[in-house]
Protein backbone atom coordinates (compact mmCIF):
# COMPACT_ATOMS: atom_id res chain seq x y z
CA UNK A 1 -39.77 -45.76 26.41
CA UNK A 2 -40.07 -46.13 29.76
CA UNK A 3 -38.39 -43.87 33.36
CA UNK A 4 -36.27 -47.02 33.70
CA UNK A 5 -33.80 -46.55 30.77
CA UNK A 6 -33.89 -42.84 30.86
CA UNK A 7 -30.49 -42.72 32.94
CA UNK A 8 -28.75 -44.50 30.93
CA UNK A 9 -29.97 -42.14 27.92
CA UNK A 10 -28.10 -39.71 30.26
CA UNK A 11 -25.12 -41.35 30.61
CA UNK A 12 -24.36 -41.77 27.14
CA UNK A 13 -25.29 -37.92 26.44
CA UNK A 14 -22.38 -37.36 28.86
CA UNK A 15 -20.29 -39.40 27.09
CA UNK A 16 -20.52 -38.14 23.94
CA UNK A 17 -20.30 -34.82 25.28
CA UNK A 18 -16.43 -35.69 26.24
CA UNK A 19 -16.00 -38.18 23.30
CA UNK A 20 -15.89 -34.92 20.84
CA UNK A 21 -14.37 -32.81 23.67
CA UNK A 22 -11.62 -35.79 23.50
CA UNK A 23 -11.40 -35.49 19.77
CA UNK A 24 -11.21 -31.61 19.55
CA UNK A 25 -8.38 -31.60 22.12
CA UNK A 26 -6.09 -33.69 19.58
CA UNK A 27 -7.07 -32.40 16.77
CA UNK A 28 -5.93 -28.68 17.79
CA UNK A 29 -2.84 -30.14 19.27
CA UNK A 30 -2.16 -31.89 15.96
CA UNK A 31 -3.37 -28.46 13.51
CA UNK A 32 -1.35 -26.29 15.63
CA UNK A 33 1.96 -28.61 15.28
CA UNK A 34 1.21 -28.93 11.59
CA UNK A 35 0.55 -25.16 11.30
CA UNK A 36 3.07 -24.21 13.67
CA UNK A 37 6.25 -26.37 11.07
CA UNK A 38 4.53 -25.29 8.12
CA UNK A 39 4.76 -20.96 9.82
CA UNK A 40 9.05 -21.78 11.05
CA UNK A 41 9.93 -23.14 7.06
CA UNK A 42 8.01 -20.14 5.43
CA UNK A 43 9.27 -17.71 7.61
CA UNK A 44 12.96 -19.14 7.11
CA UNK A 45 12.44 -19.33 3.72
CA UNK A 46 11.38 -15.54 3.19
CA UNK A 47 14.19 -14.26 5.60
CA UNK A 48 16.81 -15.91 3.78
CA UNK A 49 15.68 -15.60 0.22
CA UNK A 50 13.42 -12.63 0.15
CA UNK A 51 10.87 -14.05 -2.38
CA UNK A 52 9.14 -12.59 -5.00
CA UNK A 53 5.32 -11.39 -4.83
CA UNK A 54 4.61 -14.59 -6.81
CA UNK A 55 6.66 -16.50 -4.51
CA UNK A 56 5.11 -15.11 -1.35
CA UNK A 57 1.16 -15.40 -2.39
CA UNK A 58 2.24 -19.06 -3.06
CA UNK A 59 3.36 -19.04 0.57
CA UNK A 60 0.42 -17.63 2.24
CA UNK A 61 -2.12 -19.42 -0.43
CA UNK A 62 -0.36 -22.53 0.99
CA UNK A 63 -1.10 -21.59 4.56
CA UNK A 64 -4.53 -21.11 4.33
CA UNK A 65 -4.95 -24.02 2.52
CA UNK A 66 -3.34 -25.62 5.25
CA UNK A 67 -5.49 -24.66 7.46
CA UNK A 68 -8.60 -25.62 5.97
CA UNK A 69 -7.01 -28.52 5.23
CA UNK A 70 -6.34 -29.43 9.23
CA UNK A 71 -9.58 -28.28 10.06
CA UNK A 72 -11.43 -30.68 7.95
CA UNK A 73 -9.06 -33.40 8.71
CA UNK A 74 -8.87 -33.01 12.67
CA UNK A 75 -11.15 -30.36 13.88
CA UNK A 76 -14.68 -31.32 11.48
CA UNK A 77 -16.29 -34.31 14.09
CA UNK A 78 -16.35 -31.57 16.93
CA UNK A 79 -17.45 -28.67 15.32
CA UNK A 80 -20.08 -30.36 13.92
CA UNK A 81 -21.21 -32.12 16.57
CA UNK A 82 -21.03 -29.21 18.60
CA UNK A 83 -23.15 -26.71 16.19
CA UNK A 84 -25.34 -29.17 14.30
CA UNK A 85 -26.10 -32.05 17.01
CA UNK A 86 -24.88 -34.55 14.12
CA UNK A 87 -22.59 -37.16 15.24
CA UNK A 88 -22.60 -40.34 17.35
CA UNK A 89 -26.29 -41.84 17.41
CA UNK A 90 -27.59 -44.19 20.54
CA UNK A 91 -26.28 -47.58 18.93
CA UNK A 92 -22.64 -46.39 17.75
CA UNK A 93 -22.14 -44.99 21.36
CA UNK A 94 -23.35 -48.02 22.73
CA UNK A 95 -20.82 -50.18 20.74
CA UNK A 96 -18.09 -48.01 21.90
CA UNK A 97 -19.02 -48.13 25.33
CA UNK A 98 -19.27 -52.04 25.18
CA UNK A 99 -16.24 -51.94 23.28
CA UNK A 100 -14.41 -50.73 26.85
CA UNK A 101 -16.36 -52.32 29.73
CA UNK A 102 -15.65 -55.93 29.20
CA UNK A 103 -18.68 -56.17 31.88
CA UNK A 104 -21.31 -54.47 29.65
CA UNK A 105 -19.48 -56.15 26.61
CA UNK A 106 -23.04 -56.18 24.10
CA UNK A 107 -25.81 -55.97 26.88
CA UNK A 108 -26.08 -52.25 26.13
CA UNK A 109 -26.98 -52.36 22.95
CA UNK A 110 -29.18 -54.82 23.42
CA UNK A 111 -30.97 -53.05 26.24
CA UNK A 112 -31.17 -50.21 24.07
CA UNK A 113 -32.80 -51.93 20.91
CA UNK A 114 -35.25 -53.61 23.49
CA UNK A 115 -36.20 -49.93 24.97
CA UNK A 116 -37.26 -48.72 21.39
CA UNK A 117 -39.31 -52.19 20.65
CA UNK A 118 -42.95 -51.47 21.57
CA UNK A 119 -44.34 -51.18 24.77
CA UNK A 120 -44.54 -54.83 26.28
CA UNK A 121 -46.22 -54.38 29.03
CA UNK A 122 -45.70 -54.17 32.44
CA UNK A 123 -43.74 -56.64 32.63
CA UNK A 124 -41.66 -56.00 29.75
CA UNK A 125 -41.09 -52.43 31.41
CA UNK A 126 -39.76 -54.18 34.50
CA UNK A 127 -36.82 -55.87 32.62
CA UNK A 128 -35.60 -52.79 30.71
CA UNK A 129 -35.73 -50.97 34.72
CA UNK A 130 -33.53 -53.72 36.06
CA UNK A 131 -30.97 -54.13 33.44
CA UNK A 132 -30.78 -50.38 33.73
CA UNK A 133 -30.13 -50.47 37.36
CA UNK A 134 -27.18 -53.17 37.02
CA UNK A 135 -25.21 -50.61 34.83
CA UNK A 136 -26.13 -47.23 36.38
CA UNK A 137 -23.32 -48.18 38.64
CA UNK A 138 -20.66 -47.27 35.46
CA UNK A 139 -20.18 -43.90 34.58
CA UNK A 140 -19.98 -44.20 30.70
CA UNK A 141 -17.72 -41.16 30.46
CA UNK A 142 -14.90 -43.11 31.74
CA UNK A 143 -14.44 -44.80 28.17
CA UNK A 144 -12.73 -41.45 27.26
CA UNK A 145 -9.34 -40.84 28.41
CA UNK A 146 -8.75 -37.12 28.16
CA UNK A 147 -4.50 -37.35 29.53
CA UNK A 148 -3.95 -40.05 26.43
CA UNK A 149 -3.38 -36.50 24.29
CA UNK A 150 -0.40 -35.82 25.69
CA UNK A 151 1.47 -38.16 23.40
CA UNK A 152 0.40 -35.90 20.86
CA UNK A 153 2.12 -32.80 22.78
CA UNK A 154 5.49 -33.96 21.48
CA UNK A 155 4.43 -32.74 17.95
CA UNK A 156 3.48 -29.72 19.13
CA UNK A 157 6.24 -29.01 21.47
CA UNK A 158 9.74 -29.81 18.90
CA UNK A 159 8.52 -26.97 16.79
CA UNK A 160 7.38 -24.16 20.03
CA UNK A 161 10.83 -25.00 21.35
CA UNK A 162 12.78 -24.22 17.96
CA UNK A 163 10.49 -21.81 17.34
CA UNK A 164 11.41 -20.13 20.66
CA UNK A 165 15.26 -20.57 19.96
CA UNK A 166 14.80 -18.63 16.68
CA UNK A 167 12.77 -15.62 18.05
CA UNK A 168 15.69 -15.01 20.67
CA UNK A 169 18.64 -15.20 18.18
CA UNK A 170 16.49 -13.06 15.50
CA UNK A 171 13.27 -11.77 15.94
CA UNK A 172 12.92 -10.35 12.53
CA UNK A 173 12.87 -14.14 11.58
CA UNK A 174 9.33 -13.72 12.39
CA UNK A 175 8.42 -10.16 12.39
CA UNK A 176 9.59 -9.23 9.10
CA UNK A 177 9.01 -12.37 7.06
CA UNK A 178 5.29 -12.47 8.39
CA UNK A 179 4.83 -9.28 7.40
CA UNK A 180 6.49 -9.33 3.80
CA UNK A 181 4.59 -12.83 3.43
CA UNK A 182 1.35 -11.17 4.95
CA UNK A 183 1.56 -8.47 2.03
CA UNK A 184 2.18 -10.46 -0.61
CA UNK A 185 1.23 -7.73 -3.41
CA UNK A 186 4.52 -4.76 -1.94
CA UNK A 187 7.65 -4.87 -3.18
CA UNK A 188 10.35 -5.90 -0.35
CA UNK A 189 13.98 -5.95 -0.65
CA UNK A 190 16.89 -6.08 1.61
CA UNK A 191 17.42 -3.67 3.96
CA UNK A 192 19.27 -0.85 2.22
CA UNK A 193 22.99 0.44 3.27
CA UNK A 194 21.42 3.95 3.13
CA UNK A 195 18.49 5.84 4.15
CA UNK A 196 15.38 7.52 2.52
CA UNK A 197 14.86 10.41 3.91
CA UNK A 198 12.29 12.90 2.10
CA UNK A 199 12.68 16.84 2.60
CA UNK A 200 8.85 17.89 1.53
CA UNK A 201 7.58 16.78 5.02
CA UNK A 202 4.10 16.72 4.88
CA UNK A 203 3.21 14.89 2.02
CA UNK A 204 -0.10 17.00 0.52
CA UNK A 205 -0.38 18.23 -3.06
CA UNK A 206 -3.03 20.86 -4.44
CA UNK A 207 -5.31 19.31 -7.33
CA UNK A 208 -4.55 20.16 -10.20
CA UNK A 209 -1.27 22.09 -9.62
CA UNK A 210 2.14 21.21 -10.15
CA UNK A 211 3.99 19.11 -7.10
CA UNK A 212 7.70 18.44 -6.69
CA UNK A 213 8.93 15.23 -4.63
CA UNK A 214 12.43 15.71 -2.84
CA UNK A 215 14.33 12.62 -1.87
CA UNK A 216 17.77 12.92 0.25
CA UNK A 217 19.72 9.72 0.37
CA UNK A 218 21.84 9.01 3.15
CA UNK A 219 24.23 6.48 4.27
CA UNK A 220 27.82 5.55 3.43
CA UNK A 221 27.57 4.33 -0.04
CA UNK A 222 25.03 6.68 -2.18
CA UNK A 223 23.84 5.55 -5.56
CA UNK A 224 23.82 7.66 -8.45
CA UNK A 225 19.99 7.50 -9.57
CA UNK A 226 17.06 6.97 -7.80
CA UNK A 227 13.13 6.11 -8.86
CA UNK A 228 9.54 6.61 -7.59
CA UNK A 229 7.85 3.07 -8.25
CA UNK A 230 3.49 3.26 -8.07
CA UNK A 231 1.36 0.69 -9.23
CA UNK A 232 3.57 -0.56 -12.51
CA UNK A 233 5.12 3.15 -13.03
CA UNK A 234 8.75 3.46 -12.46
CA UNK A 235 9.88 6.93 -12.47
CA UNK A 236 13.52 7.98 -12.84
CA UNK A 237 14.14 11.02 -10.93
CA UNK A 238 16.48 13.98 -11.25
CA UNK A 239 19.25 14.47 -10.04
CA UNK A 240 19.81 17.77 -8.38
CA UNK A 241 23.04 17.25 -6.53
CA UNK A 242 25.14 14.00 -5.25
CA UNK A 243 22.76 12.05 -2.62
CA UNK A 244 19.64 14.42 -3.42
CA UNK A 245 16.81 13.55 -6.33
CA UNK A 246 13.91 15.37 -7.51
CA UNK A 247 10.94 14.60 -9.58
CA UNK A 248 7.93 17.06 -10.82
CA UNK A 249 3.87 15.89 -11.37
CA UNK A 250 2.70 17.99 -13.49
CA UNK A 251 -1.05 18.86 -13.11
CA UNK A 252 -1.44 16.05 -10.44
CA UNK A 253 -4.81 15.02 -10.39
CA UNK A 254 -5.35 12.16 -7.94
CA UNK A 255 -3.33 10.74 -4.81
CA UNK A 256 -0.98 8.34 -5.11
CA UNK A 257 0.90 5.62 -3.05
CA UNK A 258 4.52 5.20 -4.06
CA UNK A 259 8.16 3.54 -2.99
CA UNK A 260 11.40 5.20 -3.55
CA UNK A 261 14.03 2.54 -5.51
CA UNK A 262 17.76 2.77 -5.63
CA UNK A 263 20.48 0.24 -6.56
CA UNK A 264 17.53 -2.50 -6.13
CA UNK A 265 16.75 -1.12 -2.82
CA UNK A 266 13.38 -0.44 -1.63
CA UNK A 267 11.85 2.52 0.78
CA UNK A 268 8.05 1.85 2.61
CA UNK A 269 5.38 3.13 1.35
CA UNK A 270 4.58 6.36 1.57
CA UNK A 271 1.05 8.00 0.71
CA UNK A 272 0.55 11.18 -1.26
CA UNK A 273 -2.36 13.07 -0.23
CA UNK A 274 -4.58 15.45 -2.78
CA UNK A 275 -6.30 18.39 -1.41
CA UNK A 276 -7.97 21.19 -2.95
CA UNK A 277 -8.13 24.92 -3.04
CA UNK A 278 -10.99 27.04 -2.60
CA UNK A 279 -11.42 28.69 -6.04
CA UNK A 280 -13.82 31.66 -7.08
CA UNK A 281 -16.45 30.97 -9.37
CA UNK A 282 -18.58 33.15 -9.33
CA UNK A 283 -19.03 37.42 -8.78
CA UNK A 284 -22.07 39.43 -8.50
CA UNK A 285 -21.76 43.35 -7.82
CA UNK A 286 -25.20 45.11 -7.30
CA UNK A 287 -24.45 48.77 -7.95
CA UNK A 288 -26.87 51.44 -5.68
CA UNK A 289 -26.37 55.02 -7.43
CA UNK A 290 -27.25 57.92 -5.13
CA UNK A 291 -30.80 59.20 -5.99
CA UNK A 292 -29.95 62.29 -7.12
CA UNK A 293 -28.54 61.05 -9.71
CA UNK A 294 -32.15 59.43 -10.84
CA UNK A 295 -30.22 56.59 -12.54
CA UNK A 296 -31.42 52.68 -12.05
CA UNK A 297 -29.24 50.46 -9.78
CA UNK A 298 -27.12 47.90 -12.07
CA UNK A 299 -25.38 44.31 -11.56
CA UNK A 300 -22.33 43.30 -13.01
CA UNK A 301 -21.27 39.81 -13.48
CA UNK A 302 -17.56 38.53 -13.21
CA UNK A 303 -16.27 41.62 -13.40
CA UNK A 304 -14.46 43.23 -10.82
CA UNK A 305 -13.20 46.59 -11.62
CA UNK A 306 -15.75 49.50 -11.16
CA UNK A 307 -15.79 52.93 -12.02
CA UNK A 308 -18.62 54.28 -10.23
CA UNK A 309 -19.77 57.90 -9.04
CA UNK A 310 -19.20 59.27 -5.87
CA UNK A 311 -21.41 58.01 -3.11
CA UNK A 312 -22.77 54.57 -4.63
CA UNK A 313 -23.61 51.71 -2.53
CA UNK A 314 -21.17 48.95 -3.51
CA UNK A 315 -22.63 44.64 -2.71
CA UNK A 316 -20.78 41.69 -3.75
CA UNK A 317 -22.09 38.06 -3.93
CA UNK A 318 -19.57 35.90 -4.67
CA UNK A 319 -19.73 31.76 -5.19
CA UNK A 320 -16.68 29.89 -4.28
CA UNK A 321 -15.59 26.07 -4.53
CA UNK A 322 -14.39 24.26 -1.88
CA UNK A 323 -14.44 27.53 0.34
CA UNK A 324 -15.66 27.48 4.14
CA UNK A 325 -15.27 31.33 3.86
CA UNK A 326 -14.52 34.55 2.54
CA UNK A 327 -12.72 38.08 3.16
CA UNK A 328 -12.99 41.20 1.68
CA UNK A 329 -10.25 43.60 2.15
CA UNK A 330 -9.42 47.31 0.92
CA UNK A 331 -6.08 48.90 0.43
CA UNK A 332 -3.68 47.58 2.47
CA UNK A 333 -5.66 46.85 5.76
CA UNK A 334 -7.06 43.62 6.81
CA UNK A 335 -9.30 41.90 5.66
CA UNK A 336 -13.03 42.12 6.58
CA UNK A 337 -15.47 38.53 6.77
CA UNK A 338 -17.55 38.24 4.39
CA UNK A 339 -21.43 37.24 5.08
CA UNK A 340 -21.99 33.91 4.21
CA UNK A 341 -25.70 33.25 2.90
CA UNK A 342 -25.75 29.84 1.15
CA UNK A 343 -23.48 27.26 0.74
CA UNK A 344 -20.26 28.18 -0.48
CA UNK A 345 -22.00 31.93 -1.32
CA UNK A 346 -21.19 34.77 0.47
CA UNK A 347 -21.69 39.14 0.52
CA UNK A 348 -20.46 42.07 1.97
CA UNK A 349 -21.77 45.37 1.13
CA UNK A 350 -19.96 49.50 1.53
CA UNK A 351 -20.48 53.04 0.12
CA UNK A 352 -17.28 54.73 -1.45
CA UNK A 353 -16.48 57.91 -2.10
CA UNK A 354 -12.92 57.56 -2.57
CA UNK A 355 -11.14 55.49 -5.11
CA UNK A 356 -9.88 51.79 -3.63
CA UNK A 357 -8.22 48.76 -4.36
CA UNK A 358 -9.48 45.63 -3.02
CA UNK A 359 -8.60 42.44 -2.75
CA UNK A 360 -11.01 38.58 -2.03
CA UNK A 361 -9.57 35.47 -0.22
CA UNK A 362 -11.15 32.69 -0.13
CA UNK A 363 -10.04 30.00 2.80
CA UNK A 364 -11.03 26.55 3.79
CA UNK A 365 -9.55 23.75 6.71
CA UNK A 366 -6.14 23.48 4.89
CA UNK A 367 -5.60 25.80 2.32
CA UNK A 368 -6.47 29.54 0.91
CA UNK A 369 -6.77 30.42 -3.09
CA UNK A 370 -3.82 30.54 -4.67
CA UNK A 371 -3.91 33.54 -6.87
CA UNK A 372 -4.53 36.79 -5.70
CA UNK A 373 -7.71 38.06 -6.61
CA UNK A 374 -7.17 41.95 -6.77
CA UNK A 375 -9.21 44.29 -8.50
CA UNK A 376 -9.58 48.42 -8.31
CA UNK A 377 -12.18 50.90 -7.84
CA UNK A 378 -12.47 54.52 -9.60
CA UNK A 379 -14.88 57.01 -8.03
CA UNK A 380 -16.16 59.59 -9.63
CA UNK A 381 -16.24 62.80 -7.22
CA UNK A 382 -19.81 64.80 -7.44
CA UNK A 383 -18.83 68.60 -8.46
CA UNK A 384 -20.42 71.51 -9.77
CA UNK A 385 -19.54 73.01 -13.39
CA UNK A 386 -16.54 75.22 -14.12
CA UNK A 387 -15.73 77.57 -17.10
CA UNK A 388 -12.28 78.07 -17.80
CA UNK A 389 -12.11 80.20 -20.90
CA UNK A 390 -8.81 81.39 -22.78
CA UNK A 391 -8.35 84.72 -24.14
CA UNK A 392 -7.32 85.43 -27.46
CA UNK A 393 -7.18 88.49 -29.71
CA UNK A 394 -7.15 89.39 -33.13
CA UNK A 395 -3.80 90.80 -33.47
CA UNK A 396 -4.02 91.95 -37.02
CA UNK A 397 -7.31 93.71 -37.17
CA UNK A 398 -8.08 93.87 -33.78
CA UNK A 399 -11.46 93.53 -34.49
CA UNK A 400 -11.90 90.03 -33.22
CA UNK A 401 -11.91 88.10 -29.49
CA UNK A 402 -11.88 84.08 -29.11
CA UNK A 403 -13.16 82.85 -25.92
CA UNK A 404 -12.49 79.20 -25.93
CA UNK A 405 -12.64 76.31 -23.37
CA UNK A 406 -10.14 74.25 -23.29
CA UNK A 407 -11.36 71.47 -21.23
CA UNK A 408 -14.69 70.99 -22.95
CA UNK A 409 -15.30 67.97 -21.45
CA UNK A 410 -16.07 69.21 -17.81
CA UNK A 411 -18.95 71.57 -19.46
CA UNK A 412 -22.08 69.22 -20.18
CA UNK A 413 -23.91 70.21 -22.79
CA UNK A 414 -22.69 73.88 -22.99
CA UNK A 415 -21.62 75.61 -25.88
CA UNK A 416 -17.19 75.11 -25.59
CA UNK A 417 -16.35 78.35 -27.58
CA UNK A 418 -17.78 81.81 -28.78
CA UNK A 419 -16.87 84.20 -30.50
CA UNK A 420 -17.06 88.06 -30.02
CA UNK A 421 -16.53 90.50 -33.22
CA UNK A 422 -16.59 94.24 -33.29
């Protein structure tokens, strides 16, 4: 292939280029107008019937299928061309070309099957750069009419225009049926002639414990029972007074996302959120005895309450579950942070020398423990020994005295009672 015919190589690149530019433009004007009739009938049918689930998968199934459909139909030359370079060849272009110059009629094509003959000579050459010459004059690109689309605007425009009438006598023509047809799987219904209103406010629940939903309905017309509908459950609720409904989860274990029914009515969603306490698990008390006392230091596992002498050093470790930390308080003063050493594991340490309650919290981000975790402390005081003796005479013979102790407890390891005879 020689210089001489590469122009006209050129020229048809160019017109390709705005042959599938030519057939992209009517294809989206033709997928939008199909698309565009196809949205207006849906959306008219859901805000006039308010379809079932079924019925509105079916819907949007259809859509999409729609669209693939138009894509393939109208919009699958282009894209292709445009992302794999597979289209119109040299010859087919040609043929077009000659199809629309009367002039160049099938001297094109023929130019171009002599180009890709072999080389024949110099001569040969010559021709190909001549017949090139007569048609560089034509600018190929002028086969392609781009303003012939706008006979397909009136497809596109009947529907925009009625489209445009509907959104300004309804919106929620639009609005609301896209969005019920959109979530195909949630239960719509008419707007109700009352409102859900719930009374709990923030809707959080502690794992695990029990959790009672409130519902107030108000409008002029109340119905007389109401249900919580999640997933395929349908819970009747009770009621606690006219317009106002309760229901109790026992033990609730995981969240939940829920609509409130009544007369055939339905509320939005609403979510129900889980969180969890911080519990105590574990409790470690290392006991430190004063040294006089030449007894070993001692731990005691879950157990709280201590009886302890007078002076010992007192160190708790406790282990919590979702806990970010821990207080230690005694009597009825506040509370005092506890040390945290590991995760979820924290100390304090004190001496006492006076008896105590005492009380552990454990806290995280949203919520403390929520039984009180209380527990005493009984000192023993350090004293030195007492005898108490009672005095009591032989009153017959008088020959006899009985000294006795009567708290024989306090003595260690002395005699409690004598005797002295005359």
């Amino acid at each position: 292939m020689g210089d001489g015919i590469k122009p006209i190589y050129d020229n048809l690149a160019s017109f390709r280029k705005k042959y599938y530019l030519n057939l992209f433009i009517k294809g989206t004007i033709l997928t939008l107008s199909l698309v565009l009739v196809y949205f207006i009938i849906a959306a008219l049918l859901e805000y006039s019937l308010w379809m079932s689930k079924g019925a509105r998968l079916l819907v949007f199934s259809s859509f999409i299928v729609l669209v693939l459909f138009c894509v393939y139909r109208f919009l699958k030359l282009p894209l292709r061309w445009w992302i794999y370079k597979r289209g119109l060849g040299q010859a087919e272009s040609a043929q077009i070309v000659g199809q629309h110059f009367p002039t160049i009629g099938d001297r094109l094509l023929n130019l171009l099957q002599l180009a890709e003959l072999p080389t024949g000579g110099a001569l040969a050459q010559a021709g190909i750069a001549q017949k090139s010459r007569a048609m560089q004059g034509i600018s190929f690109e002028q086969a392609i009419d781009l303003r012939e689309n706008r006979k397909y605007l009136k497809y596109f425009a009947a529907p925009f225009l009625l489209m445009g009438i509907l959104w300004i006598v309804d919106q929620n023509i639009f609005t609301q049926s896209t969005k019920r047809i959109v979530q195909f799987n949630t239960e719509f219904s008419p707007e109700a002639p009352f409102k859900f209103i719930i009374p709990n406010g923030n809707l959080t629940a502690f794992f695990n414990e029990d959790f009672t939903l409130n519902l107030q309905l108000d409008g002029d017309v109340i119905p007389e029972s109401a249900y919580i509908v999640s997933g395929r459950q349908r819970l009747k609720m009770e009621q606690v007074k006219p317009g106002e409904f309760a229901y109790t989860f026992e033990r609730i274990q995981a969240p939940m996302t829920f609509q409130f029914e009544a007369s055939g009515f339905f509320s939005s969603n609403y979510e129900l959120e889980i969180i969890n306490r911080p519990e105590l698990t574990e409790l470690k008390i290392d006991l430190s005895f004063p040294r006089y006392l030449g007894r070993k230091a001692e731990q005691l596992t879950n157990t709280g309450n201590l009886e302890i002498p007078e002076g010992t050093k007192v160190t708790w470790t406790i282990g919590g579950a979702h806990a970010n930390s821990a207080s230690i308080g005694f009597g009825s003063g506040d509370g005092n942070a506890m040390q945290q050493i590991g995760d979820q594991l924290f100390t304090y340490g004190n001496g006492f020398s006076d008896p105590q309650d005492y009380w552990i919290s454990l806290e995280n981000d949203r919520a403390k423990n929520k039984d009180k975790i209380a527990y005493s402390i009984r000192v023993i005081k350090d004293q030195s020994p007492d005898i108490v003796v009672d005095h009591v005479r032989d009153s017959v013979l008088f020959k006899t005295v009985l000294l006795a102790d009567p708290l024989p407890t306090i003595m260690d390891s002395q005699l409690s009672s004598f005797v002295i005879t005359s």
